[in-house]
Every structure is written in C-alpha cells, then in structure tokens.
Protein backbone atom coordinates (compact mmCIF):
# COMPACT_ATOMS: atom_id res chain seq x y z
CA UNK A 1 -25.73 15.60 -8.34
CA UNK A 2 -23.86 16.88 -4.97
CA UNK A 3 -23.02 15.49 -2.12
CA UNK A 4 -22.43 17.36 1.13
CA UNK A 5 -19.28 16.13 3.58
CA UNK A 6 -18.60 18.06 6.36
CA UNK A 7 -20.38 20.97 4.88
CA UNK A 8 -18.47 20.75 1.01
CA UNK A 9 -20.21 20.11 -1.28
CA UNK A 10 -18.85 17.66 -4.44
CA UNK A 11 -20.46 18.18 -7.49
CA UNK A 12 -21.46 15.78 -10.28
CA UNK A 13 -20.02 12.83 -8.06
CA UNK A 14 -22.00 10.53 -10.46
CA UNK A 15 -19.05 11.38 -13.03
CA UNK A 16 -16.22 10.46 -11.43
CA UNK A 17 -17.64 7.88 -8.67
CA UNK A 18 -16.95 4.36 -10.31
CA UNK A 19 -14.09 5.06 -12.82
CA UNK A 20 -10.43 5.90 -13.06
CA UNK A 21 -9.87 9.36 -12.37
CA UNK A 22 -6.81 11.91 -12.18
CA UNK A 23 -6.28 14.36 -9.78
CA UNK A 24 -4.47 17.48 -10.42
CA UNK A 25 -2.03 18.06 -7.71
CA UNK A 26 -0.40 21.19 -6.17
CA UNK A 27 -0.21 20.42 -2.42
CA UNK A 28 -2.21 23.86 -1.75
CA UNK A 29 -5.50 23.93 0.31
CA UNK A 30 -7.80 23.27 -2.34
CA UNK A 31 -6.10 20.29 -3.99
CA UNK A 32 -5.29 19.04 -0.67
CA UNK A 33 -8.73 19.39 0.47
CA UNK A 34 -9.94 17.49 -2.24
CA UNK A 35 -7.45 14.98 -2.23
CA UNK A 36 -9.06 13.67 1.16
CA UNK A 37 -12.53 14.15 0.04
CA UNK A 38 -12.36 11.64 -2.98
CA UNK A 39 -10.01 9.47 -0.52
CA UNK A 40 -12.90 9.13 2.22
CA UNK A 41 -15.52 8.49 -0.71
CA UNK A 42 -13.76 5.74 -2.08
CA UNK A 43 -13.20 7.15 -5.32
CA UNK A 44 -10.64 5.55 -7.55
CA UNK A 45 -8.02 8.33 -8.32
CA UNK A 46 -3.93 8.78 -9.00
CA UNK A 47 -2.21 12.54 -8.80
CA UNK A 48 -0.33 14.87 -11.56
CA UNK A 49 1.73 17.47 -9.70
CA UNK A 50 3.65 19.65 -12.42
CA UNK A 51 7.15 21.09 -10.65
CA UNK A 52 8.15 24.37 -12.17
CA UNK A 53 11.14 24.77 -10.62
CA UNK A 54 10.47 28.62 -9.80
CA UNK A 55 10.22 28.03 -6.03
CA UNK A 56 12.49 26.36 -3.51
CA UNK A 57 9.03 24.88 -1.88
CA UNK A 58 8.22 23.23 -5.26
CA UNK A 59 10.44 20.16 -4.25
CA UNK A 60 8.63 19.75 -1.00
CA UNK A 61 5.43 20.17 -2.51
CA UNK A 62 6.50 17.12 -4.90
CA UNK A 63 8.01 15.48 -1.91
CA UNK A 64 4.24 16.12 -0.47
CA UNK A 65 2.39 14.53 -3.16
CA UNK A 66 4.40 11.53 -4.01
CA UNK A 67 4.04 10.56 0.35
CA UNK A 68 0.67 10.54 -0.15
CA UNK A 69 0.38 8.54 -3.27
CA UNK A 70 2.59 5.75 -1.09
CA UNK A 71 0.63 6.15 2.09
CA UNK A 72 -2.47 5.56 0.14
CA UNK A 73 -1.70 3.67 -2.40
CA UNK A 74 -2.08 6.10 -5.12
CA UNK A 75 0.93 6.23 -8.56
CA UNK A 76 2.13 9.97 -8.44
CA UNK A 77 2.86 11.48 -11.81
CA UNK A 78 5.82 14.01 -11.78
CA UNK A 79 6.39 16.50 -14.48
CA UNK A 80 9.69 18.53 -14.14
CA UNK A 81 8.71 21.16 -16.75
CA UNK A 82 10.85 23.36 -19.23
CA UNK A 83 12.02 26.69 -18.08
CA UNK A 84 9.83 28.98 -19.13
CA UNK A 85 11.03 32.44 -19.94
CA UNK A 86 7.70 34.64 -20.96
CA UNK A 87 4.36 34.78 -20.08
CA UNK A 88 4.33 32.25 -17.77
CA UNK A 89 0.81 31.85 -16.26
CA UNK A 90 -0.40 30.92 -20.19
CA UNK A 91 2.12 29.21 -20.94
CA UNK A 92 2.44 27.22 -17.52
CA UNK A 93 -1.12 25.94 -17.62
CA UNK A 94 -0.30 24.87 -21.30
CA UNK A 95 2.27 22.79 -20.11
CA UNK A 96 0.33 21.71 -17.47
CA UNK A 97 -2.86 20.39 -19.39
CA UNK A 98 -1.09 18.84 -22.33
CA UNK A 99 0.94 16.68 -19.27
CA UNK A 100 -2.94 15.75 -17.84
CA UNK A 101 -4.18 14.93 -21.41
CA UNK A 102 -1.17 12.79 -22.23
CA UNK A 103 -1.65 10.80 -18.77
CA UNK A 104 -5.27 10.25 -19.62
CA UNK A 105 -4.34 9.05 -23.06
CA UNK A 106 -1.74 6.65 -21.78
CA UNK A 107 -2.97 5.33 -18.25
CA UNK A 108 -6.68 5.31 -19.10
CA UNK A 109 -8.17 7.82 -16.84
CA UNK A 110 -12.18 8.96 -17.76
CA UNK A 111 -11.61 12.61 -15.91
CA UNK A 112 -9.16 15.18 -14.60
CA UNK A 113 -10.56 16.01 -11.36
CA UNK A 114 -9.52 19.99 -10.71
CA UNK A 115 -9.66 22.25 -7.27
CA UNK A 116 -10.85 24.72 -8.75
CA UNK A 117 -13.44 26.55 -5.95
CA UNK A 118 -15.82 29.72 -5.98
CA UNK A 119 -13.33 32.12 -5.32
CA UNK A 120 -11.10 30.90 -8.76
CA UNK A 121 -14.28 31.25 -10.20
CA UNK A 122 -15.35 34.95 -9.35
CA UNK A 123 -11.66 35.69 -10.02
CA UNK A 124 -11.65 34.42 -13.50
CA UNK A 125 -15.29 36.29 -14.55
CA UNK A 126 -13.79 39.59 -13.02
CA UNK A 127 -10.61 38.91 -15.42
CA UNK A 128 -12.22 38.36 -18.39
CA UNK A 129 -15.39 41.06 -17.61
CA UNK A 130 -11.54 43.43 -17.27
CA UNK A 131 -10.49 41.82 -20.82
CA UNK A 132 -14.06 42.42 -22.54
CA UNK A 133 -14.82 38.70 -22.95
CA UNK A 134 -18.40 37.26 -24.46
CA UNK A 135 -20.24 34.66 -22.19
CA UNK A 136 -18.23 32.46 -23.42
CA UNK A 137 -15.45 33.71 -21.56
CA UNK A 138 -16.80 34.78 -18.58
CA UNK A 139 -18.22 31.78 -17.57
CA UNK A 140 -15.60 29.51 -19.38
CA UNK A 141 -14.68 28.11 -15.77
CA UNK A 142 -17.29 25.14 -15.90
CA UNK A 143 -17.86 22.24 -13.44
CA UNK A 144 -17.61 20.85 -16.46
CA UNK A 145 -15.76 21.03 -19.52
CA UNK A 146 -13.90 19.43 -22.35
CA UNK A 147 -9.72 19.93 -23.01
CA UNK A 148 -8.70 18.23 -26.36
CA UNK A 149 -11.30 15.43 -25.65
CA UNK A 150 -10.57 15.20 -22.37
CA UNK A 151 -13.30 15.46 -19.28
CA UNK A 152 -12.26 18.05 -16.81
CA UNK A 153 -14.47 17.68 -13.85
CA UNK A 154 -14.11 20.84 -10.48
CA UNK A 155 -16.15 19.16 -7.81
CA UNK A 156 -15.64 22.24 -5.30
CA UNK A 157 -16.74 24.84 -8.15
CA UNK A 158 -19.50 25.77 -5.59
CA UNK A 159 -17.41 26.22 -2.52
CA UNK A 160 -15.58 29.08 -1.14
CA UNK A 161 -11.87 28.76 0.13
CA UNK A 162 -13.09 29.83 3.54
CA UNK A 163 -15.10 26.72 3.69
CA UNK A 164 -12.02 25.18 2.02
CA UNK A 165 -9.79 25.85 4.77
CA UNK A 166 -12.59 25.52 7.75
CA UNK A 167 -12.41 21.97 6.34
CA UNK A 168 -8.37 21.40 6.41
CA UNK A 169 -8.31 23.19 10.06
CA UNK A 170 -11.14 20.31 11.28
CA UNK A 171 -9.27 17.65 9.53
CA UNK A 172 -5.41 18.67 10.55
CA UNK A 173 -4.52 18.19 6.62
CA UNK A 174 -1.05 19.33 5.80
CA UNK A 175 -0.98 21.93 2.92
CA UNK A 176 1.71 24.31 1.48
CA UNK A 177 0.86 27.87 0.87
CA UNK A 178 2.48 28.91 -2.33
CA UNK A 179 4.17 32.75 -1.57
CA UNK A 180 3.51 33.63 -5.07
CA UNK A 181 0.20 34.14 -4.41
CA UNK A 182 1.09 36.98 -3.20
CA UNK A 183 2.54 38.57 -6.04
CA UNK A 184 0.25 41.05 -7.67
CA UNK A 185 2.23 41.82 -11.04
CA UNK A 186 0.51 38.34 -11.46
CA UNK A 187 -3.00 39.40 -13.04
CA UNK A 188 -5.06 37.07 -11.10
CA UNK A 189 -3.45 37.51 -7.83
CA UNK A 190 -4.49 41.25 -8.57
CA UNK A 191 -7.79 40.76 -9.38
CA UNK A 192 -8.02 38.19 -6.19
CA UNK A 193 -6.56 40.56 -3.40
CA UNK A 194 -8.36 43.70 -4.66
CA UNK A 195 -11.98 42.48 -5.90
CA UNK A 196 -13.05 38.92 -5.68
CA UNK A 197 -12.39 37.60 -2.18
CA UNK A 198 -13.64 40.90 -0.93
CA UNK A 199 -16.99 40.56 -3.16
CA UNK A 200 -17.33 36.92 -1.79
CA UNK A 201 -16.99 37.91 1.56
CA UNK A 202 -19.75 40.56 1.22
CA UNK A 203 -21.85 38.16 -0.81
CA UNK A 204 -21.04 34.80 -1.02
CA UNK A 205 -24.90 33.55 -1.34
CA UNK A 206 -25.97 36.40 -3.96
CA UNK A 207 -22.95 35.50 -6.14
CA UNK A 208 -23.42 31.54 -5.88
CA UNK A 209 -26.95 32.03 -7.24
CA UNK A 210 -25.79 34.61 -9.69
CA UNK A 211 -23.45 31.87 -11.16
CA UNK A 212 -26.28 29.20 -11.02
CA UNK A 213 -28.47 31.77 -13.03
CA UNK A 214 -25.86 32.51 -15.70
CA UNK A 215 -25.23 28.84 -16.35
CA UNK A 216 -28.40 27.80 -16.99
CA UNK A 217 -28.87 30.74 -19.24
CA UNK A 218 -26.17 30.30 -21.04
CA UNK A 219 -27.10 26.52 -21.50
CA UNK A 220 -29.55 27.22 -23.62
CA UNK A 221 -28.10 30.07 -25.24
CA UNK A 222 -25.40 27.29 -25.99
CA UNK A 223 -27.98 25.01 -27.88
CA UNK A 224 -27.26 27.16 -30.78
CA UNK A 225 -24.01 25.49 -30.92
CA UNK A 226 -25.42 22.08 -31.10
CA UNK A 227 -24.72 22.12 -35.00
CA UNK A 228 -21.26 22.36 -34.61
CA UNK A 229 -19.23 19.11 -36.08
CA UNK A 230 -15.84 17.80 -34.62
CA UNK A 231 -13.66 16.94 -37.79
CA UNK A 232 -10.50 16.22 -35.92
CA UNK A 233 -9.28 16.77 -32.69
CA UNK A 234 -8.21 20.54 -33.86
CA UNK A 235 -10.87 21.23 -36.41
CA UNK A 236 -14.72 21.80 -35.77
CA UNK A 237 -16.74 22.83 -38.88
CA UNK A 238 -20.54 24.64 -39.06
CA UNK A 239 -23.22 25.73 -40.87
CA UNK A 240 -22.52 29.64 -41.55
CA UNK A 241 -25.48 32.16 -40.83
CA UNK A 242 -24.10 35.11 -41.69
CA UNK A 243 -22.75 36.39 -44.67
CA UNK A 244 -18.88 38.32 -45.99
CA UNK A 245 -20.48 41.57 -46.91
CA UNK A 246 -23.65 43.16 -46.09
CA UNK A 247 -26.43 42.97 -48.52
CA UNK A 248 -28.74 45.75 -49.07
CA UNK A 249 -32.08 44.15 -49.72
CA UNK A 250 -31.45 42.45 -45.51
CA UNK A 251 -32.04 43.86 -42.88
CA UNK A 252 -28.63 45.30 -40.60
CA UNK A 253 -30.40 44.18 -37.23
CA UNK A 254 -30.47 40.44 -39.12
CA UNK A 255 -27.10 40.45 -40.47
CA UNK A 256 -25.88 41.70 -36.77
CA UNK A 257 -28.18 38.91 -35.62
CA UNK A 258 -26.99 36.46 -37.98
CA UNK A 259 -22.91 37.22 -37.56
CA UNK A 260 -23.43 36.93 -33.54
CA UNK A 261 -24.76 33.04 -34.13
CA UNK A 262 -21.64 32.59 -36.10
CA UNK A 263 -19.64 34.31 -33.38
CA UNK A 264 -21.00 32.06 -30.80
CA UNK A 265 -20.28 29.01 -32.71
CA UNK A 266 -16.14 30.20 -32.77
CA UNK A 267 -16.53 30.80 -28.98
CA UNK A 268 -17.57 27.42 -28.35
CA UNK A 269 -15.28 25.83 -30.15
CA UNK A 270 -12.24 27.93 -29.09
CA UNK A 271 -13.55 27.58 -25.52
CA UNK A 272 -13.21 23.79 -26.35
CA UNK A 273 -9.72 24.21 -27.69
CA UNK A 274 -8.66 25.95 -24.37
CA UNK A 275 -8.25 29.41 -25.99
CA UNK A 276 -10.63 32.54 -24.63
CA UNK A 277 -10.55 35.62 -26.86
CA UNK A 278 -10.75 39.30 -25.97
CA UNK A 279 -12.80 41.99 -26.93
CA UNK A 280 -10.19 43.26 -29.71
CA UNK A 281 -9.80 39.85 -31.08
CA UNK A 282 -13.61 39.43 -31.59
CA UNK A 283 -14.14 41.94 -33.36
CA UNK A 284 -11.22 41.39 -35.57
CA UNK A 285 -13.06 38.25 -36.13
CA UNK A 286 -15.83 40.29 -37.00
CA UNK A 287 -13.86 42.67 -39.01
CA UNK A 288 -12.41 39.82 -41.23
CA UNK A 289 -15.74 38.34 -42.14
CA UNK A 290 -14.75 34.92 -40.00
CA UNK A 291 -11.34 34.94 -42.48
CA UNK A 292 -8.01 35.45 -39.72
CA UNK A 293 -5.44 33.53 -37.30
CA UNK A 294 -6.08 34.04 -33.05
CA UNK A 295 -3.19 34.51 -31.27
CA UNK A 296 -0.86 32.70 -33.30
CA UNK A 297 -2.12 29.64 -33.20
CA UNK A 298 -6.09 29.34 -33.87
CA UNK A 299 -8.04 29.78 -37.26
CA UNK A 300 -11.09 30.77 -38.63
CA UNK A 301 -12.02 30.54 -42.07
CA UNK A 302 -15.00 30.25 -43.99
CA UNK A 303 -16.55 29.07 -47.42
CA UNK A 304 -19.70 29.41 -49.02
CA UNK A 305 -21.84 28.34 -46.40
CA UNK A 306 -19.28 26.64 -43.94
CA UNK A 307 -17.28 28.37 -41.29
CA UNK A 308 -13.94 26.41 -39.80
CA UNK A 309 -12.14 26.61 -36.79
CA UNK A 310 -8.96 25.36 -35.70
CA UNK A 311 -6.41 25.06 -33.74
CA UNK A 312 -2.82 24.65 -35.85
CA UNK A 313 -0.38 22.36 -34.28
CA UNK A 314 3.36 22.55 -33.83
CA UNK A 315 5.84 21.80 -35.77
CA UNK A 316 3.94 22.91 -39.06
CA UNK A 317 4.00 20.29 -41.66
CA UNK A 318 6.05 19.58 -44.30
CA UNK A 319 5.91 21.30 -47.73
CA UNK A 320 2.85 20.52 -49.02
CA UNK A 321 2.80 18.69 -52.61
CA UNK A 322 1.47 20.88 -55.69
CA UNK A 323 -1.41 17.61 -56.07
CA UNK A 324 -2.26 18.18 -52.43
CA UNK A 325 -2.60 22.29 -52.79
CA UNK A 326 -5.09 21.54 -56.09
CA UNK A 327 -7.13 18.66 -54.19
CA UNK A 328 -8.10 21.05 -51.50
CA UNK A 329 -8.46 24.18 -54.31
CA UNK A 330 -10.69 22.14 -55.82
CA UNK A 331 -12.85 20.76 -53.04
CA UNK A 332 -12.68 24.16 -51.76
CA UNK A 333 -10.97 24.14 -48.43
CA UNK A 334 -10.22 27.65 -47.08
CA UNK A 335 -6.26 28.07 -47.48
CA UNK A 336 -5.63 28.59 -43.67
CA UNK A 337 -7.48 25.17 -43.09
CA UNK A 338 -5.42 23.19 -45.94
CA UNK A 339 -1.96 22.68 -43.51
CA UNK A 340 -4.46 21.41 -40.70
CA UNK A 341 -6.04 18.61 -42.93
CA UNK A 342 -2.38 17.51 -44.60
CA UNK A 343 -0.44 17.57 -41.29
CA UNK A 344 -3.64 14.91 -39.79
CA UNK A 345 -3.35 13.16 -43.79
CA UNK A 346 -6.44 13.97 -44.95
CA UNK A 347 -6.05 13.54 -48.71
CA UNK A 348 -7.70 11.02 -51.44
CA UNK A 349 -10.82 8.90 -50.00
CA UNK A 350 -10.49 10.80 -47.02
CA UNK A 351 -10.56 13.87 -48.27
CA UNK A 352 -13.52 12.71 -50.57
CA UNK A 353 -15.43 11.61 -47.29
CA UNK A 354 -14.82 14.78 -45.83
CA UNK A 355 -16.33 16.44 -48.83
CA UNK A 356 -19.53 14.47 -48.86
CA UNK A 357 -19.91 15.93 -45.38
CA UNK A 358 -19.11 19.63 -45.89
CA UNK A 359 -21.72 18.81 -48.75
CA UNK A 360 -24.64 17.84 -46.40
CA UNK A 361 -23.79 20.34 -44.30
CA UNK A 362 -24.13 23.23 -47.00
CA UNK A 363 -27.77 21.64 -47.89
C-alpha cells in the first residue's frame, strides 16, 4: 500500500499505521521530512538519533531532535557512541542498528521506520554492482527487511531527494545539512556525486520501474529460500543441494546449478544478519565447499546434507567442556558451529531437540 501527501509517496503505511513505531533520527532532509509525514498521519512514533561526536553540528542536530520530541510529545532516544577509530561507515551503522534493536527490545516498538529514499537506493546498487555483489546485494536496500528480528520499514524508498526537499521548501521544515556529505574519500559520497544523482536526474522514471522490476523478480527467485530454518537468532540451518566435490557420473551444469541454490540460501541469510558479501568472498565460499568464516565474524559450514550459517557473537564463550566437544562430535555439528550452540546453551534435551530437527531436515 502507498499513500500520496503532497506528492510523497509512503509505502506499506498498513505496517506501521496503528502500532508503536521508531524513527531513526539524523535531523537531515530525509529524516526530517519524514518525521512530519508520520506526524500529520497520526502515526504513533518516538526518535533514535545516534551522536558520533565527529562534527561540531552533531550537538545541534541532537539539540534538534530532542525539541521536537517535546514540542510533539514524542521520548527522544540519545546514543553518545564510542569513538570509533577505523572503518567508520561499517562500523558506525553497527553501532547504530544494535542501539535501534535494543530500543525495540526494551520499549516495545513493532518497526524502525528509516529515510532511506531513491537516491540511497541507486547509490547502494551502484556500490555493490562496483564490489561484484549477487542480487542479494544489489538490491539488499528493501522497503522492507529484517535486522536481528527486527522490522525495518523505508516508507520514502520510492522517492527522490529532489521531491524530498521540494517537500521541506513547501513546508518551511528546519533541517541540518551534514558537510560530510561532501567528503568523497567516503565511498558512497563518491559513488553519489559522480554516478547516482546524475543517473536519477537523467532518469528518474526508467530507474523507479527498473527497481520495481528487479524486486519482483527477485521475489520469486527468493522462494527458493523459503526452506531455510531460523535456529537462533544467529544461526539459520538448510537443506544442502549441492555437494563437497564434484562427482563424475553428474552433470557440471547441475552441480553449478545445484551449488548456486546453496549460494542463495547463505545470501539470504547473511542479508538477514546485516552482512553483504563481495565477489571474492563468494567465491571463497564456493572454493571451500560452504566450509569458511566471512569477514571475521560470519560462518558457513556444512554436514551431510545440512548447510549452517551464522553469525558468531562477541565475547566468544568460555572454554568449552571435553563432554560438550563429544556431544556435538557425536550429533555431528560442524566444528565452526559448536561455539555458537554452547555460548546460546544448547546442550542435553536441547541439543537432542535440535537433532530430531536437523534429522527431518536431512529426510
């Protein structure tokens, strides 16, 4: 469902309408923009604004949000965050969504409501087109989506930030403009000022229906997925169609067949863990029979007919008991998987229930 307001249009409205919802807060045109949309719709929301301390504007734009939240009646969650010394667009929105799924855990909201528009969009397929991405990747930025078992809704995913700011300008809405968006040693600020707002000017119809297109494609290229079981928050389990080695009675057009199912199963489910993989890193995937670590922090193993993905979590667990280690030998849990099931306690009956599923799973 949309619904058009002063020629922006909010999508899937019916998901977010008559619940508690959080909105992710910058004080930038797009978040501001949406900020009075859900306000004149009635929509029952509180803000997250996440102050990272690298800009002397960041305390007005926290100043910003929390007037709003009193002049409206909104609570205004503040997050001074850590200093962060490397990488810091990866690690900043890491920071950023585990703050959103705590506040949904604690304070009850259904969705995270995101200003994400068109041109973020365009930008982030160019990027990962760049980094050699699957489907998966390219069209990871949904309307949407899951993080950690949390609903991430972007109503403005089919607007542009001209319309965006043609909006602001009729309303008179106050909005910062963050100078570091002008910085092109960031990637996407590259990618923004040299491709995708010049595309979307040239375009802007051909490349909204291209998107349209591609998602319902990829929908039902997704139902492939469908067999794909949550264990725990951090590990997802499947049925495995390909096999380690190549066998020489099969067909190699099948086997290729086969291993790109299995590959689109670990792209869903890392998609679903917040982690996109590059070109190199699928096709060490590939390269490992489904058997290696992602980045330092995801895992995919397989076993006999099962493949597993996870995502390990910080700080490791403790040394794990000699019992433990021969429990999971014997039910035969891929090694890299075994620390994911102690550090959640899955031992005993509950590692006996878990078996009886892997079991039904194999048949």
């Amino acid at each position: 469902m949309r619904l058009c307001l002063n020629a922006l249009k909010l999508l899937h409205l019916e998901l977010f309408k008559d619940c508690k919802n959080l909105l992710a807060f910058s004080g930038g045109v797009d978040s501001s923009a949406l900020f009075f949309l859900l306000k004149d719709l009635g929509v029952s929301f509180d803000i997250a604004i996440v102050n990272y301390a690298t800009r002397a504007q960041s305390k007005l734009e926290v100043a910003y949000a929390q007037e709003l939240a009193t002049q409206y009646g909104k609570k205004a969650h503040v997050l001074n965050a850590p200093k962060i010394h490397a990488n810091f667009e990866h690690n900043a929105r890491a920071v950023r969504y585990e703050f959103f799924k705590n506040l949904c855990l604690n304070e009850g909201y259904k969705n995270v409501l995101l200003a994400h528009q068109l041109n973020d969009r365009l930008e982030w397929f160019l990027m990962q087109l760049a980094r050699g991405s699957g489907i998966e990747g390219l069209l990871s930025l949904q309307c949407v989506s899951e993080f950690e078992g949390i609903r991430l809704v972007r109503p403005l995913l089919e607007s542009s930030r001209k319309e965006i700011c043609a909006y602001v300008a009729q309303r008179g809405i106050k909005y910062f403009d963050d100078a570091s968006n002008e910085d092109l040693r960031f990637k996407r600020n590259f990618f923004r000022h040299n491709f995708s707002n010049k595309l979307l000017e040239c375009a802007p119809k051909g490349i909204l229906q291209s998107f349209r297109i591609l998602d319902s494609q990829n929908a039902l290229f997704s139902q492939g997925a469908q067999s794909v079981e949550k264990i725990l928050d951090n590990l997802f389990v499947c049925a495995r169609n390909s096999k380690n080695q190549y066998l020489e009675n099969e067909c190699a057009e099948n086997q290729y067949l086969e291993s790109q199912k299995d590959m689109r199963n670990v792209d869903f489910v890392l998609k679903n863990l917040g982690y996109v993989m590059s070109f190199k890193q699928r096709q060490e995937v590939l390269k490992s029979g489904f058997d290696c670590e992602l980045g330092g922090r995801f895992v995919v193993a397989c076993v006999g007919k099962l493949l597993f993905i996870a995502r390990k979590n910080f700080p490791p667990p403790r040394a794990m008991p000699k019992k433990i280690k021969e429990q999971y030998r014997l039910y035969k849990i891929p090694p890299k998987i075994r620390p994911v099931l102690f550090q959640a306690e899955i031992v005993d009956e509950k590692l006996e229930a878990l078996k009886k599923m892997l079991d039904s799973l194999e048949s």
